[in-house]
Each structure stands twice: as C-alpha cells, then as structure tokens.
C-alpha atoms as a PDB file:
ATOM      1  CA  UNK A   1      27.357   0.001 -58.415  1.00  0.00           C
ATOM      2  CA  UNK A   2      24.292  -1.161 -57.854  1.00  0.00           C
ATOM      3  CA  UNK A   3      21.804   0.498 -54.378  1.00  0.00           C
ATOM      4  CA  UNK A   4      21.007  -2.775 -52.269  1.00  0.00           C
ATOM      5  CA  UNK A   5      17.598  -3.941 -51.865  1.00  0.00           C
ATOM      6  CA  UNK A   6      15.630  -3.073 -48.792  1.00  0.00           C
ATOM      7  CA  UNK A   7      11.960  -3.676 -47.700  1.00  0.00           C
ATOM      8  CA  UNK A   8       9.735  -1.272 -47.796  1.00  0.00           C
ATOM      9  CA  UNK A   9       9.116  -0.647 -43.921  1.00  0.00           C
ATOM     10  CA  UNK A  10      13.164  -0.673 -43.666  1.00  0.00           C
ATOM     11  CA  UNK A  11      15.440   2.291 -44.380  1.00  0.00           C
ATOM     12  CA  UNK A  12      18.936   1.271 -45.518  1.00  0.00           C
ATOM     13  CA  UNK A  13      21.760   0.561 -43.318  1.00  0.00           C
ATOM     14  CA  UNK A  14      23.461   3.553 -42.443  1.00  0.00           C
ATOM     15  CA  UNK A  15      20.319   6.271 -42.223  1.00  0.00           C
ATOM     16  CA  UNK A  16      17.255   6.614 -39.610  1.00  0.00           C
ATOM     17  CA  UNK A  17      13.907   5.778 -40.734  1.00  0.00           C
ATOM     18  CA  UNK A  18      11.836   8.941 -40.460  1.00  0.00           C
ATOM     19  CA  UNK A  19       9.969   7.932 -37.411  1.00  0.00           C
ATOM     20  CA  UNK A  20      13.295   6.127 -35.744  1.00  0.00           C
ATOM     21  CA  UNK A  21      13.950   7.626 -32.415  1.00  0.00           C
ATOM     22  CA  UNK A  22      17.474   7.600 -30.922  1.00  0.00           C
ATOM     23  CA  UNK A  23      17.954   5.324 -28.141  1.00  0.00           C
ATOM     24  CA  UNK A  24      17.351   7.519 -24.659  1.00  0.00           C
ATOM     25  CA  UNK A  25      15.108  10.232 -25.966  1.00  0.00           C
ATOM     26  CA  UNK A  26      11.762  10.575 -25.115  1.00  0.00           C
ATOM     27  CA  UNK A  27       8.836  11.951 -27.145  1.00  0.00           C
ATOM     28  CA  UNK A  28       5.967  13.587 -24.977  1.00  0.00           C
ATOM     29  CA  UNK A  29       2.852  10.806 -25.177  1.00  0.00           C
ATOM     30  CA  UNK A  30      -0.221  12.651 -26.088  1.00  0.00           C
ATOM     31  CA  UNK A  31      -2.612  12.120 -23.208  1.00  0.00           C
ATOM     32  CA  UNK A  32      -6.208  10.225 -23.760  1.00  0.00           C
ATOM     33  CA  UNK A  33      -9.115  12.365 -23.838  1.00  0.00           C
ATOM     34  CA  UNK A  34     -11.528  11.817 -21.049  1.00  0.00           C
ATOM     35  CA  UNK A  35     -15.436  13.321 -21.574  1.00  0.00           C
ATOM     36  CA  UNK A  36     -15.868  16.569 -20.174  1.00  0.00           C
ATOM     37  CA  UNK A  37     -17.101  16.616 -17.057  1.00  0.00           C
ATOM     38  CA  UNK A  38     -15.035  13.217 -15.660  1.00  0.00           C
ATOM     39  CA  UNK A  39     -11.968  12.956 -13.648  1.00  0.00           C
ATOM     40  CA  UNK A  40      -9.419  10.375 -14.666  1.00  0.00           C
ATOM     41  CA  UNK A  41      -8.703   8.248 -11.363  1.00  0.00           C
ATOM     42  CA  UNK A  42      -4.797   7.916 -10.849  1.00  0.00           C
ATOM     43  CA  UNK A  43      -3.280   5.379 -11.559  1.00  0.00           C
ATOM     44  CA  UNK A  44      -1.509   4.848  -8.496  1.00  0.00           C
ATOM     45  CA  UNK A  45      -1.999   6.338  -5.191  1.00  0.00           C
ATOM     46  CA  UNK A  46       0.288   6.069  -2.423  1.00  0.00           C
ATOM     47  CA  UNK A  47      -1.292   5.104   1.119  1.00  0.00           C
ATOM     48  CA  UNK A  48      -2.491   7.746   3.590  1.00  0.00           C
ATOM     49  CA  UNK A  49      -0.598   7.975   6.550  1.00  0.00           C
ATOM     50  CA  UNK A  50      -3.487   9.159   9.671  1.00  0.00           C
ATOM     51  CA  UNK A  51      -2.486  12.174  11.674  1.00  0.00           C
ATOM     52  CA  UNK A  52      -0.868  12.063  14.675  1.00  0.00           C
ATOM     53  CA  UNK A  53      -3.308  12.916  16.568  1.00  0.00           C
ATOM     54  CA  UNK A  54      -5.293  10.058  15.296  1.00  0.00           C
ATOM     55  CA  UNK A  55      -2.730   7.828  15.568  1.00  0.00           C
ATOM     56  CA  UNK A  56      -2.432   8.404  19.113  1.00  0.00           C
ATOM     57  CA  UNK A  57      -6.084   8.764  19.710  1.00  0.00           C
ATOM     58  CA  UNK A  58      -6.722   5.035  18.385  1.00  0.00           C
ATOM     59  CA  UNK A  59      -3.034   3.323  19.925  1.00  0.00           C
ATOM     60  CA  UNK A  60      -4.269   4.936  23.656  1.00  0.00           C
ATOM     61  CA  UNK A  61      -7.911   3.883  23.047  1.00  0.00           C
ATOM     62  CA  UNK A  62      -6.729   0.040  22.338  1.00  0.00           C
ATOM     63  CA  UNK A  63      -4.002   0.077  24.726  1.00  0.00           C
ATOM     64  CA  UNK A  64      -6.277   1.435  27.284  1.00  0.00           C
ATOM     65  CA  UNK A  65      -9.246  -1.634  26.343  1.00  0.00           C
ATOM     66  CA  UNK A  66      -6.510  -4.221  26.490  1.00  0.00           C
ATOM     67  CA  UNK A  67      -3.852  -3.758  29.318  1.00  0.00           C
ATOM     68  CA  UNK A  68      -0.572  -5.437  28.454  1.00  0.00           C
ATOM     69  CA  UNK A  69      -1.518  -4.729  24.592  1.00  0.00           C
ATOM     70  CA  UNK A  70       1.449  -2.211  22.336  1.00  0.00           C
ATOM     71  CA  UNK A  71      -0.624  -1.106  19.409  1.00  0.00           C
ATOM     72  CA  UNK A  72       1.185   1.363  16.865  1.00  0.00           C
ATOM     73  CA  UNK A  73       1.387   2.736  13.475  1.00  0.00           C
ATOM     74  CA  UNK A  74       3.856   1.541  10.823  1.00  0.00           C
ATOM     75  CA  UNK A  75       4.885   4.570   9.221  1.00  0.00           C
ATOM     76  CA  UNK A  76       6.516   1.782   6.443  1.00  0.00           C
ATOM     77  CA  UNK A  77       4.124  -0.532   6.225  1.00  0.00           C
ATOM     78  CA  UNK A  78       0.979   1.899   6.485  1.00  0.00           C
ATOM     79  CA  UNK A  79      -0.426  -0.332   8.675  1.00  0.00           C
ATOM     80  CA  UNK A  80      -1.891  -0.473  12.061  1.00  0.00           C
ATOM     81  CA  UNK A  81      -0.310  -3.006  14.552  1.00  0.00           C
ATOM     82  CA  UNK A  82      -0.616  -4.947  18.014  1.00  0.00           C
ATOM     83  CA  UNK A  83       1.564  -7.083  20.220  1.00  0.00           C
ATOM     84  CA  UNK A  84      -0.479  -9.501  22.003  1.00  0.00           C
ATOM     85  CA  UNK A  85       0.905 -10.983  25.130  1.00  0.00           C
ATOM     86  CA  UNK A  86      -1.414 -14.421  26.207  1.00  0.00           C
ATOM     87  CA  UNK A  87      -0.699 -17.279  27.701  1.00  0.00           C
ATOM     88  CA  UNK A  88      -1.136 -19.404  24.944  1.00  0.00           C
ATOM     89  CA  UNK A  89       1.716 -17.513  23.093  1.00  0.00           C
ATOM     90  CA  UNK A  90       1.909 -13.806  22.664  1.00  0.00           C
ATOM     91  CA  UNK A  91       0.722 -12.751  18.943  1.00  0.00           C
ATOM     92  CA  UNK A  92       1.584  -9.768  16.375  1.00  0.00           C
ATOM     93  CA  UNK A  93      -1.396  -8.524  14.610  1.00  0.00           C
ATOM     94  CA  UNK A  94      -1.951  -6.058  11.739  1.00  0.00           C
ATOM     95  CA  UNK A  95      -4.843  -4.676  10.022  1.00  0.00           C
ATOM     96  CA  UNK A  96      -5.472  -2.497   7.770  1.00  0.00           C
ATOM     97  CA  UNK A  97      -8.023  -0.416   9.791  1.00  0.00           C
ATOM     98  CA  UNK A  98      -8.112   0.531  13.492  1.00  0.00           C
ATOM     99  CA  UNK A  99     -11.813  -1.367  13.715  1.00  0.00           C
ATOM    100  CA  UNK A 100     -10.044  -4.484  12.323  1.00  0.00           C
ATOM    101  CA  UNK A 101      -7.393  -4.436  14.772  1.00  0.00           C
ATOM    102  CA  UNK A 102      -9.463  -3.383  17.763  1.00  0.00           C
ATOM    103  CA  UNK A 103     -11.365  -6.778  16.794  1.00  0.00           C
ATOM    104  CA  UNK A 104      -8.484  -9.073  15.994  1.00  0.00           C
ATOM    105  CA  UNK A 105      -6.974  -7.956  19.530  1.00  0.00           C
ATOM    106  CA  UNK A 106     -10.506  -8.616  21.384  1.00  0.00           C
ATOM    107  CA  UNK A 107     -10.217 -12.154  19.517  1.00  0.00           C
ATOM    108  CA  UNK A 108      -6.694 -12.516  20.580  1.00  0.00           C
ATOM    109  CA  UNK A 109      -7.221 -11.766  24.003  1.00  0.00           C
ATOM    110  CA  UNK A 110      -9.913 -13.202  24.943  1.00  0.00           C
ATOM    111  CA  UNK A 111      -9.373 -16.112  27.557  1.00  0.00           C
ATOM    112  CA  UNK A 112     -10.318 -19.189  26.064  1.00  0.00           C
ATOM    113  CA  UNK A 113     -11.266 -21.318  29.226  1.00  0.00           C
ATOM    114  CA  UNK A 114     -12.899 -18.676  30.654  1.00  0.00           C
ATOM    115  CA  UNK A 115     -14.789 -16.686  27.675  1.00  0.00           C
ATOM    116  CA  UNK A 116     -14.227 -13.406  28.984  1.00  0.00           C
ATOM    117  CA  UNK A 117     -11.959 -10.898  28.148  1.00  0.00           C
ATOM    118  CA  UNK A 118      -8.486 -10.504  29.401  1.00  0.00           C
ATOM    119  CA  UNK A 119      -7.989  -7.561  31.279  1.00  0.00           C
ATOM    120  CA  UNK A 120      -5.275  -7.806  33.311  1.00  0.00           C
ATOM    121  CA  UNK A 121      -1.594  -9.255  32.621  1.00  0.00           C
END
C-alpha cells in the first residue's frame, strides 16, 4: 500500500504536528523584554473610585454653592454627578472631575434673564 502524499508543513491525518496544541490548553507566552530601568504601563487600568471622605467633601461643597442641587458619586459609572432643578427644565450632569461638574452646574444654574447665579429654589 502505498503512504499518501502530504505537504510539507502538514502532518498526516491521524497524528499531531509537533508544534500542534490540543484545543483548550494553554502554553505560558514568554513576556517581552522591556530595558532595564523602565516600567511597562498596564495595559488596562480600572478607574479610581475617590474616598469617602472626598466624596463627601466635594457632594457637600457643591450642594452647599448651589441650593436645590443633588450632586453624587456613581460608584458604577465612576463618575461624578448633579441634578439640576431650573426653570427652564431641570438637567442631569456628569463629569468626569469634581472641577468639571462644579462648572457645568454654575453654567446650569445660572439665571439666564437675570445673569446671576441661582441661589435659592
């Protein structure tokens, strides 16, 4: 009988190239070389939630600025946010920092036909 004809980067039917590797196992990846002295930056990092403290600290200091104004944390979202009640329809804000909210609440609040800031509600 006469042994079939394969190419040469294929093993015959039947037997596991020598480098085949069966489906579900993993071989450890050898990990790239960085020059001594550098870090290697992750490749993913997950946001920072601000402590408590802080958290309060900045909702009290914005809620205090802007009566009427909920400002919180979202502990899903990692993100800071504001409920706006105004006249002219109440708004939901989020930023990323507490300076950006603090501003996009001063923005939202402010009382267009008079220009100054709404401080009372």
């Amino acid at each position: 009988m006469q042994q079939p004809q394969h190419n040469a980067g294929r093993s015959p039917e039947g037997t596991a190239s020598p480098n085949a590797v069966p489906w579900g196992e993993v071989r450890a990846a050898r990990l790239a070389s960085h020059p001594s002295g550098t870090q290697s930056a992750p490749l993913y990092r997950p946001p920072q939630s601000p402590p408590e403290q802080t958290r309060q600290t900045t909702t009290a200091h914005i809620e205090e600025c802007f009566p009427g104004v909920r400002c919180w944390w979202g502990l899903h979202t990692h993100r800071w946010w504001a409920y706006v009640p105004v006249p002219q329809g109440d708004r939901l804000l989020e930023a990323a920092t507490p300076n950006t909210l603090f501003t996009q609440v001063a923005r939202a609040a402010r009382r267009p036909e008079e220009g100054s800031w709404a401080t009372s509600r």
